[in-house]
Protein backbone atom coordinates (compact mmCIF):
# COMPACT_ATOMS: atom_id res chain seq x y z
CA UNK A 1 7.19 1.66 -17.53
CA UNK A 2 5.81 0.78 -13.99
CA UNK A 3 2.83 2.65 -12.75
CA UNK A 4 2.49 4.65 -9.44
CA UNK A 5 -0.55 4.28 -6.76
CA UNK A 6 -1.34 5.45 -3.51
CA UNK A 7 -2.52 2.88 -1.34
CA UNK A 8 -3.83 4.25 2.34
CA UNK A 9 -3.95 1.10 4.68
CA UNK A 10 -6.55 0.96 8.00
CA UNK A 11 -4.96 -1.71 10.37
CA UNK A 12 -6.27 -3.50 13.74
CA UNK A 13 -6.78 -1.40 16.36
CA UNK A 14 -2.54 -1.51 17.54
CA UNK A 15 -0.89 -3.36 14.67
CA UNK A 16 -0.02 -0.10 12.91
CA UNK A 17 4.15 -0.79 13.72
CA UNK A 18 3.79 -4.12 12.72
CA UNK A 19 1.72 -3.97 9.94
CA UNK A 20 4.18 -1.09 8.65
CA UNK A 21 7.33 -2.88 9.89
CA UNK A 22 6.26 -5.96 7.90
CA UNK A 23 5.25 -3.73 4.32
CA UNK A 24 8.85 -2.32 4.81
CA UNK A 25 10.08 -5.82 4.55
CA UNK A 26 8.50 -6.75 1.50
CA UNK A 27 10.72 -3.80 0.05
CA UNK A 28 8.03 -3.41 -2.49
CA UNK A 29 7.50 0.57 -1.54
CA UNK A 30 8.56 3.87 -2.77
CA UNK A 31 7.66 5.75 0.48
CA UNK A 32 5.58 4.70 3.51
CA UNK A 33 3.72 7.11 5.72
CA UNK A 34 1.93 7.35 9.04
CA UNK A 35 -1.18 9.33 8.90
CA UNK A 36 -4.45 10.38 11.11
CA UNK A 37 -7.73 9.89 10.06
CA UNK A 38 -9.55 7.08 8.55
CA UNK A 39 -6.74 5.07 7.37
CA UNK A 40 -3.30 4.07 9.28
CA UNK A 41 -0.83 4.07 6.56
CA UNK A 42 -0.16 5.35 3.30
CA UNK A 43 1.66 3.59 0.71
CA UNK A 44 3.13 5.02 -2.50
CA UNK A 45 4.62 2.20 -4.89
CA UNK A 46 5.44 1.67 -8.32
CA UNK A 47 3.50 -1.75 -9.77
CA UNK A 48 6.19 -3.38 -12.18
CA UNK A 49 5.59 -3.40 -16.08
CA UNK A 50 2.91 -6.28 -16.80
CA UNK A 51 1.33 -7.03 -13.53
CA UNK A 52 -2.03 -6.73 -12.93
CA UNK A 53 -2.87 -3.46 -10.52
CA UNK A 54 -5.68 -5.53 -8.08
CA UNK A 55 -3.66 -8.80 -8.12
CA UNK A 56 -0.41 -7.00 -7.04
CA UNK A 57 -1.90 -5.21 -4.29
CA UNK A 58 -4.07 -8.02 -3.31
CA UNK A 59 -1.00 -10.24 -2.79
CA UNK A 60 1.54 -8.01 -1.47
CA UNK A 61 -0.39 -5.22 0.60
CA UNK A 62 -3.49 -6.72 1.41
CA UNK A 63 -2.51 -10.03 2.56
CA UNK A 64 -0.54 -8.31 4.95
CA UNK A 65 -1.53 -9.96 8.53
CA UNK A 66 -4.09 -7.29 10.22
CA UNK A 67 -4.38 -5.31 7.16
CA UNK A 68 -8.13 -4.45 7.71
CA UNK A 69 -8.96 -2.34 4.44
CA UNK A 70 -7.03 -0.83 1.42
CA UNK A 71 -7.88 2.27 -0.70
CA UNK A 72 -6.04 2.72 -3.98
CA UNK A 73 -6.01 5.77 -5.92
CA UNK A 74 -4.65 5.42 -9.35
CA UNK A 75 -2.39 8.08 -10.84
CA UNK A 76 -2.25 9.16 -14.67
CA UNK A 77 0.02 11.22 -16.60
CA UNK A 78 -2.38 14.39 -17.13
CA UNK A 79 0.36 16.72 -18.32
């Protein structure tokens, strides 16, 4: 079973499209958002069975060119 996070994404000042645009390409989200605020983006995806949470964003969210700073919340089956 894969587990969900919400990562919110603060780009360089302008790169929001691209940095968005180039997430969207690595077809490794469930949904994508645009919001105000302190961060640019926010990114909902589903890390595959067996990966390591940090490592998986670190390599495929973070490492995103102009990707300043990530937040990830963790979700947990409560009920």
């Amino acid at each position: 079973m894969s587990h969900c996070v919400f990562v919110q994404i603060r780009c360089a000042p302008g790169t929001t499209y691209q940095v968005a645009d180039a997430i969207a390409l690595r077809e490794i989200h469930s949904e994508l958002y645009s919001t105000s605020g302190e961060y640019d983006l926010l990114l909902k995806l589903y890390i595959p069975e067996g990966e390591d949470v940090g490592h998986y964003i670190n390599e495929n969210v973070a490492s995103v060119e102009n990707v300043q700073r990530t937040l990830t919340t963790m979700t947990f089956r409560a009920f």
